[in-house]
C-alpha atoms as a PDB file:
ATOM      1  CA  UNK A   1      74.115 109.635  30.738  1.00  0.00           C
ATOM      2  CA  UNK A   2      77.592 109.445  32.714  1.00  0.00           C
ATOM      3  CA  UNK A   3      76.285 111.196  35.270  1.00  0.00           C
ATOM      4  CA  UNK A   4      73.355 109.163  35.986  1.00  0.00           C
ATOM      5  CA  UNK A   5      75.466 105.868  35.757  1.00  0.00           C
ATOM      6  CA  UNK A   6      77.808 107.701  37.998  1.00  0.00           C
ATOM      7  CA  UNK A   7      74.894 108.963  40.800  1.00  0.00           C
ATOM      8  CA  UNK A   8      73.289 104.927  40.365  1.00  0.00           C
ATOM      9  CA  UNK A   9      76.638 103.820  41.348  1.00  0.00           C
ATOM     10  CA  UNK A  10      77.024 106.109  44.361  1.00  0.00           C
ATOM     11  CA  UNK A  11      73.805 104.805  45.524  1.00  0.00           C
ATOM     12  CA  UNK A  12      74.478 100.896  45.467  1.00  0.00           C
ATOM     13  CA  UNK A  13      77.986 101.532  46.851  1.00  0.00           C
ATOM     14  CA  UNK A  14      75.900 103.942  50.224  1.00  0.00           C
ATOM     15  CA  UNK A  15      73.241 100.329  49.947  1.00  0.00           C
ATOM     16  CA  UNK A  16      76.032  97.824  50.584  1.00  0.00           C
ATOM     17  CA  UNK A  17      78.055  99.644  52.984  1.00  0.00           C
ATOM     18  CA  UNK A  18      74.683 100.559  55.122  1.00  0.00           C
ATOM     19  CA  UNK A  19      74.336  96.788  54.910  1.00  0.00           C
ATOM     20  CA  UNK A  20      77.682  95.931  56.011  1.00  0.00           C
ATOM     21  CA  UNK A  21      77.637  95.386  59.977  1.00  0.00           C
ATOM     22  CA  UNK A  22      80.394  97.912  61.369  1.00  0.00           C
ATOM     23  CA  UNK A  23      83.825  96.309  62.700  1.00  0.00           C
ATOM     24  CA  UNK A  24      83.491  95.075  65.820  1.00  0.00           C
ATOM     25  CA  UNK A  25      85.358  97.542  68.583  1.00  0.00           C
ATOM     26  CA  UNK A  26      88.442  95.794  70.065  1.00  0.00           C
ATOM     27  CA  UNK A  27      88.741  94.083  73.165  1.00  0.00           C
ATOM     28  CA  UNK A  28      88.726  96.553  76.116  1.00  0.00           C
ATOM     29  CA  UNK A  29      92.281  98.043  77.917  1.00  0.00           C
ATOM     30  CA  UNK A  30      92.257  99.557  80.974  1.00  0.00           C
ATOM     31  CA  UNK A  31      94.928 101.530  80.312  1.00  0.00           C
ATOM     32  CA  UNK A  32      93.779 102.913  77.163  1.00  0.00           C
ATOM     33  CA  UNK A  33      90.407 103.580  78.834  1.00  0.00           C
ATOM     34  CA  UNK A  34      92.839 105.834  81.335  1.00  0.00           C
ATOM     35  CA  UNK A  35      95.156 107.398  78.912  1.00  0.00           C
ATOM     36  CA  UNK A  36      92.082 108.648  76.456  1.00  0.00           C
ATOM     37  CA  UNK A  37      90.337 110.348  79.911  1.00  0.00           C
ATOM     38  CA  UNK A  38      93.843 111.768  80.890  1.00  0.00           C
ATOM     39  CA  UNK A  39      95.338 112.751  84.118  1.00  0.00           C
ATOM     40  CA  UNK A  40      96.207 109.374  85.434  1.00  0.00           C
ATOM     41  CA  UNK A  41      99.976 108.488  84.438  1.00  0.00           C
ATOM     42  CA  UNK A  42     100.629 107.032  87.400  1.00  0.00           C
ATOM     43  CA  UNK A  43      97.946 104.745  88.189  1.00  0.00           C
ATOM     44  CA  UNK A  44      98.626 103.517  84.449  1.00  0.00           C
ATOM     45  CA  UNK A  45     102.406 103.408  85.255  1.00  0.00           C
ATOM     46  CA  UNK A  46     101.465 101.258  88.721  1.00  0.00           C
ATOM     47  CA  UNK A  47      98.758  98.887  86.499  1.00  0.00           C
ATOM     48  CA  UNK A  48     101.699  98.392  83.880  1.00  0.00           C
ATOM     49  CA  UNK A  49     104.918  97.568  86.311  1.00  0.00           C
ATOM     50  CA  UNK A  50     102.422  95.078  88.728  1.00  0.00           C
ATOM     51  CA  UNK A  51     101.169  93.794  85.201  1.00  0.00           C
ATOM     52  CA  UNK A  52      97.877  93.861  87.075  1.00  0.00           C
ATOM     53  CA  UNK A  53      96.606  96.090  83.466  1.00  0.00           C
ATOM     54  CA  UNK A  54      97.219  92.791  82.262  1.00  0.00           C
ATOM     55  CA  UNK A  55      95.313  90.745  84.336  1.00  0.00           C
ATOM     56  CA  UNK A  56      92.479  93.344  83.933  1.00  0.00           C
ATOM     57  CA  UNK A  57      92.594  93.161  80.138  1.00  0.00           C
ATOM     58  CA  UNK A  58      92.514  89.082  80.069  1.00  0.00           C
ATOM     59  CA  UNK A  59      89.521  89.129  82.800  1.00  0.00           C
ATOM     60  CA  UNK A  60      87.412  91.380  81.082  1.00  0.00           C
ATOM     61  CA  UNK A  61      87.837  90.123  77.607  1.00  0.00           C
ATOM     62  CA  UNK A  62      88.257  85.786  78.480  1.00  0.00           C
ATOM     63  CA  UNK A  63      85.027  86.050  80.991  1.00  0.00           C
ATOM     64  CA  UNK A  64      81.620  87.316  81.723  1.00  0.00           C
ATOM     65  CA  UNK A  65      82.217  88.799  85.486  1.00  0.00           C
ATOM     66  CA  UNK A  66      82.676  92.532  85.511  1.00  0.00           C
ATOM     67  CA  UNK A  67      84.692  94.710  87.356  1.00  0.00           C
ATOM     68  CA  UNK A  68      84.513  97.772  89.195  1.00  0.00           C
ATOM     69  CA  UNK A  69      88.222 100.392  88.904  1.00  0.00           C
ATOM     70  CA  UNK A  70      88.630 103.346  91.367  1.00  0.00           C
ATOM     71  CA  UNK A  71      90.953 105.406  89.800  1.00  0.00           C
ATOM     72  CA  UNK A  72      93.192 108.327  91.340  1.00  0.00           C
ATOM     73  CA  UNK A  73      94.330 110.913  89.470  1.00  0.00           C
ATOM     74  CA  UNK A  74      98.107 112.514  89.579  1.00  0.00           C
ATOM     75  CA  UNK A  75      97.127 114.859  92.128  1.00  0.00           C
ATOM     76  CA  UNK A  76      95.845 112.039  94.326  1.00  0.00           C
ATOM     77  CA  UNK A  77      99.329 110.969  94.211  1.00  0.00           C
ATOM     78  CA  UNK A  78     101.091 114.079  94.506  1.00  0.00           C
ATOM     79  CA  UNK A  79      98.908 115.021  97.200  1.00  0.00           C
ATOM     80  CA  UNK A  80     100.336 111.922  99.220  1.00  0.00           C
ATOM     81  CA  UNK A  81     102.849 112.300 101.801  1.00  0.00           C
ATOM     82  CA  UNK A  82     106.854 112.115 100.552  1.00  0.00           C
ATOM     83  CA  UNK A  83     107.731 108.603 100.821  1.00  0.00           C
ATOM     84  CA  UNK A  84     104.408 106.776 101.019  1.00  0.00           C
ATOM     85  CA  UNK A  85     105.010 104.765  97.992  1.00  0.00           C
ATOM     86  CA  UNK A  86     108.399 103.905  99.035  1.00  0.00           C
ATOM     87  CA  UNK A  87     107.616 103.121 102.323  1.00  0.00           C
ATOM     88  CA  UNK A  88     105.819  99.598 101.523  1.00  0.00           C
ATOM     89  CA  UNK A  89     107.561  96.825  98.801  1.00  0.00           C
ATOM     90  CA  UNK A  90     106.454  95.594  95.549  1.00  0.00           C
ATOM     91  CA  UNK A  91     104.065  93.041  97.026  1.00  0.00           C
ATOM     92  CA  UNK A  92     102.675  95.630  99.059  1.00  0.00           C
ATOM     93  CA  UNK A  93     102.488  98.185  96.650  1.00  0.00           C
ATOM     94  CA  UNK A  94     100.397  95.221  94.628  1.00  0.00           C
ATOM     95  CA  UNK A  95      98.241  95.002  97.123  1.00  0.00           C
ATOM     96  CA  UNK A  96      97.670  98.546  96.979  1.00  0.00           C
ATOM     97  CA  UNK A  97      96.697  98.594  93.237  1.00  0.00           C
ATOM     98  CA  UNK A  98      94.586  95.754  93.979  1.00  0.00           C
ATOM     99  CA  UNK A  99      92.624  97.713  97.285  1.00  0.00           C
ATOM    100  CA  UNK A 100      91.879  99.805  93.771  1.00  0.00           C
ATOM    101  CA  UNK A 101      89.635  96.868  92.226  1.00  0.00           C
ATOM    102  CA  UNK A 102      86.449  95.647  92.890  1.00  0.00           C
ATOM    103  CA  UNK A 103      85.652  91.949  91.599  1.00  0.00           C
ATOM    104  CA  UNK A 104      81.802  93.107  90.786  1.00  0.00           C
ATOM    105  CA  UNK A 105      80.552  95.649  88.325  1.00  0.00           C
ATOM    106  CA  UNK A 106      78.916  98.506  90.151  1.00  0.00           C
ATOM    107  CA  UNK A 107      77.053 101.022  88.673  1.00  0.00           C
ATOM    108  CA  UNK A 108      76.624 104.742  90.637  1.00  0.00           C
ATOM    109  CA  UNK A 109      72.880 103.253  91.301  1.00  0.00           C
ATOM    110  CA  UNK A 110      74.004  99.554  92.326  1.00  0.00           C
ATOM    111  CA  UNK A 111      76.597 101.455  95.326  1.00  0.00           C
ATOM    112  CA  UNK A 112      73.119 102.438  96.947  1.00  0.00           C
ATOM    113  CA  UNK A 113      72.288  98.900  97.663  1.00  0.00           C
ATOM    114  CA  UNK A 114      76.016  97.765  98.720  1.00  0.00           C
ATOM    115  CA  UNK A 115      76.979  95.495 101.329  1.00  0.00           C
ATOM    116  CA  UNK A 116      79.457  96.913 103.335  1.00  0.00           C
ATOM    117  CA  UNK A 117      82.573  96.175 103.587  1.00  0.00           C
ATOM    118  CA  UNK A 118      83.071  96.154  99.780  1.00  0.00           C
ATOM    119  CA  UNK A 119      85.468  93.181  98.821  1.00  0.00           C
ATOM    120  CA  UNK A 120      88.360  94.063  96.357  1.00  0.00           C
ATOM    121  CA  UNK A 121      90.758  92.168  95.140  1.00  0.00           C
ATOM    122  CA  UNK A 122      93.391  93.210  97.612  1.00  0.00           C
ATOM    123  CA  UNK A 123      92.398  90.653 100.181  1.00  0.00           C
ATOM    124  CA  UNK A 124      89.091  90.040 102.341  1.00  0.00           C
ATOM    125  CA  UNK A 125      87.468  92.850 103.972  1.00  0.00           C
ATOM    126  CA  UNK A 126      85.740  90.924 107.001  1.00  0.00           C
ATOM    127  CA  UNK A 127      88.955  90.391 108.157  1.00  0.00           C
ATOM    128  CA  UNK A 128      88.807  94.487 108.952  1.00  0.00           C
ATOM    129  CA  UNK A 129      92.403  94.592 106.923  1.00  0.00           C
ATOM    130  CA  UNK A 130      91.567  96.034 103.853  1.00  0.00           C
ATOM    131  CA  UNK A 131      87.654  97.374 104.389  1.00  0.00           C
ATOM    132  CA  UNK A 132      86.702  99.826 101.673  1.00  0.00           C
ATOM    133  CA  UNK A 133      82.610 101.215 102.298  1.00  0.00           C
ATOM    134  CA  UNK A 134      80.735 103.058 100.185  1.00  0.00           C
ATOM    135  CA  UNK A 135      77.423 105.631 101.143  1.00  0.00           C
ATOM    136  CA  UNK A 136      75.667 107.113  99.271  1.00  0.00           C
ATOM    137  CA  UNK A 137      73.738 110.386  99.362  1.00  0.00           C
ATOM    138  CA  UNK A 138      71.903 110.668  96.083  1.00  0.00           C
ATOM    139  CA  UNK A 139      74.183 109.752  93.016  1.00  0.00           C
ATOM    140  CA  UNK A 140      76.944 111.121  95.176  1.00  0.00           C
ATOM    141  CA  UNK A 141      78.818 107.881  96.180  1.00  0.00           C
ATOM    142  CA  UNK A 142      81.298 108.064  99.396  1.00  0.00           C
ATOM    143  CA  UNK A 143      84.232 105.751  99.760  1.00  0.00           C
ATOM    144  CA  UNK A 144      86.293 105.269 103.135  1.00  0.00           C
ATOM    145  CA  UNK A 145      88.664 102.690 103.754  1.00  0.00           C
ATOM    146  CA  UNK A 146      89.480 103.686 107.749  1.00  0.00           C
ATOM    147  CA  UNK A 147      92.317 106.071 106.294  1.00  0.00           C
ATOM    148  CA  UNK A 148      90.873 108.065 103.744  1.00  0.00           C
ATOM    149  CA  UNK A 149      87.740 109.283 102.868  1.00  0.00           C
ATOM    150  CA  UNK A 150      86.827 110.514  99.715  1.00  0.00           C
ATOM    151  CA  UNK A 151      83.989 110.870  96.976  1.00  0.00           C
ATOM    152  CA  UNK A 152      84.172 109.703  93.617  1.00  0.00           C
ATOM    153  CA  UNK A 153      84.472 112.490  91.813  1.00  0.00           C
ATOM    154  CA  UNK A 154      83.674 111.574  87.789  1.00  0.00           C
ATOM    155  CA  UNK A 155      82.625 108.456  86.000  1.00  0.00           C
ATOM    156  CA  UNK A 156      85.531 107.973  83.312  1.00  0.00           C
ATOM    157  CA  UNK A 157      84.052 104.872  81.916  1.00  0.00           C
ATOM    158  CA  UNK A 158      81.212 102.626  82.216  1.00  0.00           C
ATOM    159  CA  UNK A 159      79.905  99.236  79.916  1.00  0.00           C
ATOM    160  CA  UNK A 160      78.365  95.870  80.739  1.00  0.00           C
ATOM    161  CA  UNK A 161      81.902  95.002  82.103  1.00  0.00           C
ATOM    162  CA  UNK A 162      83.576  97.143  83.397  1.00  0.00           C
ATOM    163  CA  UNK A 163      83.136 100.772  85.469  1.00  0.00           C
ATOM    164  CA  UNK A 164      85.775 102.929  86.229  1.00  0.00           C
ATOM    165  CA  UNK A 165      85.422 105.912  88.074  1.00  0.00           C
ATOM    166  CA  UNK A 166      87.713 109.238  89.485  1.00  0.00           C
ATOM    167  CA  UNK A 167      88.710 109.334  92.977  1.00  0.00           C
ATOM    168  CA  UNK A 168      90.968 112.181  94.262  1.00  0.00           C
ATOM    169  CA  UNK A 169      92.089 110.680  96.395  1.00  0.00           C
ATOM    170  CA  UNK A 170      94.482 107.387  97.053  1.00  0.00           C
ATOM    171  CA  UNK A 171      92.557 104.625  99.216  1.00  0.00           C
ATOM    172  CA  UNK A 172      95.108 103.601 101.510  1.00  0.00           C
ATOM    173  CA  UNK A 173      93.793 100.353 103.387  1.00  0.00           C
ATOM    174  CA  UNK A 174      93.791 100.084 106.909  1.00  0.00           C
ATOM    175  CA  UNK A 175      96.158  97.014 106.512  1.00  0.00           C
ATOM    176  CA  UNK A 176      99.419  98.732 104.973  1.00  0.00           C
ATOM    177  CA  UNK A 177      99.004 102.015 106.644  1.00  0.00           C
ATOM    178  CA  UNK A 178      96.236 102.120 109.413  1.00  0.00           C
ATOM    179  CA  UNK A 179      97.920 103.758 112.554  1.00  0.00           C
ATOM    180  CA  UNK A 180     100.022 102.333 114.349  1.00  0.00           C
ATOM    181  CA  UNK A 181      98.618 101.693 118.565  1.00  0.00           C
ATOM    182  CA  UNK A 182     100.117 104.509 120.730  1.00  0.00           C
ATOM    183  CA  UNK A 183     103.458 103.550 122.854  1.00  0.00           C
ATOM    184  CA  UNK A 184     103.045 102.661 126.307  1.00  0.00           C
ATOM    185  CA  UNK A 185     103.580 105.732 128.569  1.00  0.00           C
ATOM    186  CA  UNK A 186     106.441 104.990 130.600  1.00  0.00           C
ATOM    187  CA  UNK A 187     106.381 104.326 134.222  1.00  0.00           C
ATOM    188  CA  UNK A 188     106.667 106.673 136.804  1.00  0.00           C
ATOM    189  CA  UNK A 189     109.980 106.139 138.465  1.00  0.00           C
ATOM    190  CA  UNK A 190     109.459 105.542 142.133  1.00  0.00           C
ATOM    191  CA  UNK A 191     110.979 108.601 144.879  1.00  0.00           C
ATOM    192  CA  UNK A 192     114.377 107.949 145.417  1.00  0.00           C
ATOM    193  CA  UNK A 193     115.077 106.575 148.653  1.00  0.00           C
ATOM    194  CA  UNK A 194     118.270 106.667 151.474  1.00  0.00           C
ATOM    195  CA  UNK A 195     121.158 104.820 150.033  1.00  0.00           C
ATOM    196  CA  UNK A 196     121.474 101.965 152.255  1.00  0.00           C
ATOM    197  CA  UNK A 197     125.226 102.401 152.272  1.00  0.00           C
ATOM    198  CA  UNK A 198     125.047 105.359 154.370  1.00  0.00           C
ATOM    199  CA  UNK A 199     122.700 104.212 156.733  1.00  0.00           C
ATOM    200  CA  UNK A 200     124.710 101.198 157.503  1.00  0.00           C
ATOM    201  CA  UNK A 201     127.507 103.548 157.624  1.00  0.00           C
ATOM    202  CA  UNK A 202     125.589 105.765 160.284  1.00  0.00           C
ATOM    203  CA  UNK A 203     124.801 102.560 162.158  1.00  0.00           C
ATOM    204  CA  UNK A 204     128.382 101.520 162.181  1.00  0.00           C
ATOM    205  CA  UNK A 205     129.691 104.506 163.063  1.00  0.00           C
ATOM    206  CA  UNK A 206     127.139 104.976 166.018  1.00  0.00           C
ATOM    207  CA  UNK A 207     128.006 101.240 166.806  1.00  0.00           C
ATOM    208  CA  UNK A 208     131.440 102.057 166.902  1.00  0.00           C
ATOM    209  CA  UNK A 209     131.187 105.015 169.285  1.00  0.00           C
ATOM    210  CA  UNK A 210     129.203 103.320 171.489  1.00  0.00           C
ATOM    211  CA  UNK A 211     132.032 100.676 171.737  1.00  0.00           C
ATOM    212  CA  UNK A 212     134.573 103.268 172.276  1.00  0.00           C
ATOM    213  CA  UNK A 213     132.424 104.371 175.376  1.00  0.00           C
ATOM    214  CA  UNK A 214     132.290 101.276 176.934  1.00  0.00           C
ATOM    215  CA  UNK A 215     136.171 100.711 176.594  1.00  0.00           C
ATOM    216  CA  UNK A 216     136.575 104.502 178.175  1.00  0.00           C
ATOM    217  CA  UNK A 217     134.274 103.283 181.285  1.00  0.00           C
ATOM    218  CA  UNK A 218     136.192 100.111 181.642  1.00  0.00           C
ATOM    219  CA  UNK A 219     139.288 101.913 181.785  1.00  0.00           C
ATOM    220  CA  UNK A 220     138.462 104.270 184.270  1.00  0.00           C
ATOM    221  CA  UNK A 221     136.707 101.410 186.526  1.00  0.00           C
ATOM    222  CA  UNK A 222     139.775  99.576 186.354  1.00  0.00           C
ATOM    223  CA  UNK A 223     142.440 102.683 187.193  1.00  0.00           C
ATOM    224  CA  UNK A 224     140.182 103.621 189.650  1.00  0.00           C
ATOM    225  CA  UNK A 225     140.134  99.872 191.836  1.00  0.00           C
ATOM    226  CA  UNK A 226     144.302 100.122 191.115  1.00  0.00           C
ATOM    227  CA  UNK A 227     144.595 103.382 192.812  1.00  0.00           C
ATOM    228  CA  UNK A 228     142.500 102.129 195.816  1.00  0.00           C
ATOM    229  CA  UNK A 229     144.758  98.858 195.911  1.00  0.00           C
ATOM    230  CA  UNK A 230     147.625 100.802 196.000  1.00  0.00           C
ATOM    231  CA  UNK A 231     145.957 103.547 198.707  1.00  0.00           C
ATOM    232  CA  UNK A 232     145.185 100.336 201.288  1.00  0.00           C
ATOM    233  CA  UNK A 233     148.783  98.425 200.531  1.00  0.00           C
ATOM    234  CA  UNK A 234     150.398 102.246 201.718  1.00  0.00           C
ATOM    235  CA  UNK A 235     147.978 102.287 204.797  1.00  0.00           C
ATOM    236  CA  UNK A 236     148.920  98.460 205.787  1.00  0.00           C
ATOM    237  CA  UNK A 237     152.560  99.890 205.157  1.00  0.00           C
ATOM    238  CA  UNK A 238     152.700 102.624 207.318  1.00  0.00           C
ATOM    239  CA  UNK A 239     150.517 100.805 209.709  1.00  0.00           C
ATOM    240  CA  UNK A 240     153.315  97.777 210.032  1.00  0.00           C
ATOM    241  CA  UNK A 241     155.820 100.651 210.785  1.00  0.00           C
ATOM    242  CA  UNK A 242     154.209 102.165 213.417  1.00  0.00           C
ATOM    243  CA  UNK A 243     153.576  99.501 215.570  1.00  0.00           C
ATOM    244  CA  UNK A 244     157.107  98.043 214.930  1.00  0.00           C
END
């Protein structure tokens, strides 16, 4: 008898509790969504100091609009050159989790109908400073922003809100770190020429022996009418004497 009061008693407790509607999940967290799929610390580090995880969180649990989250894993960031990070400021560096974010929900079918340029919540894209385009080939899905290209490479998460998928790659926008236009090749400097100085010089100096001639010739013009002075004055001398 105590057993069947005992197996009527499991059964009404397994009736209620297949009645009772399950808990509802909590609201959704980006970052938890990252940290349960692993290998993104520093994406979840960036989301967390720009308190953009934040703004995610409150979005996608205060509204209906969805959101789309390209995420790069620690390699994408390792694999970055030594100072990249470092080399823009916090406001940049915003902008660069932001370049990250798409204000849409996309699903790896929707990117085949995209309108390029995708806009993110970095900044508008028609302004060609931070473009990010998708192709697709199949349910392959490329992303390029006009510095990087890259595929995404694993769908971490996916709902009626929100997507977030692996990239390996950072997107850097064209904005913070598109190149830079090529210096102007300098001028080719002209051949040198004579130094003026000396060719004055040369003139002066020619200038001056030409002067120096013409006193010589003078000089000898006028010894040369004194000596014939002097011969006719002797003559008229000698002359006088005779004829005295």
């Amino acid at each position: 008898m105590a057993k069947l009061i005992h197996f009527l008693l499991f059964l009404f407790i397994q009736t209620i509790s297949a009645q009772t509607p399950a808990a509802p999940a909590g609201p959704t967290n980006i970052t938890q969504v990252l940290e349960k799929a692993g290998q993104f610390t520093t994406f979840i580090k960036l989301l967390k100091a720009s308190q953009i995880a934040d703004r995610i969180n409150s979005q996608l649990n205060n509204s209906n609009q969805g959101l789309t989250v390209f995420a790069p894993t620690d390699n994408a960031f390792s694999s970055l050159k030594a100072g990249t990070l470092n080399s823009i400021n916090s406001q940049d560096q915003m902008q660069l989790i932001q370049f990250h974010i798409l204000p849409t929900l996309y699903t790896i079918s929707q990117f085949q109908t995209a309108s390029n340029p995708l806009h993110t919540q970095a900044g508008n894209s028609d302004d060609g400073e931070y473009p990010l385009n998708v192709t697709t080939s199949g349910n392959q899905v490329n992303v390029t922003t006009g510095v990087v290209d890259t595929t995404v490479s694993n769908t971490i998460y996916s709902d009626t809100q929100l997507s977030v998928y692996q990239v390996d790659k950072v997107l850097l926008p064209m904005k913070l770190f598109g190149a830079t236009a090529p210096a102007a090749a300098p001028a080719e400097a002209p051949a040198p020429s004579k130094p003026e100085k000396n060719v004055r010089a040369g003139a002066a100096d020619a200038s001056s022996g030409s002067s120096g001639s013409s006193v010589d010739a003078s000089n000898a013009v006028s010894l040369n009418r004194k000596t014939v002075k002097g011969f006719i004055m002797t003559v008229a001398i000698i002359v006088s004497c005779l004829w005295m």
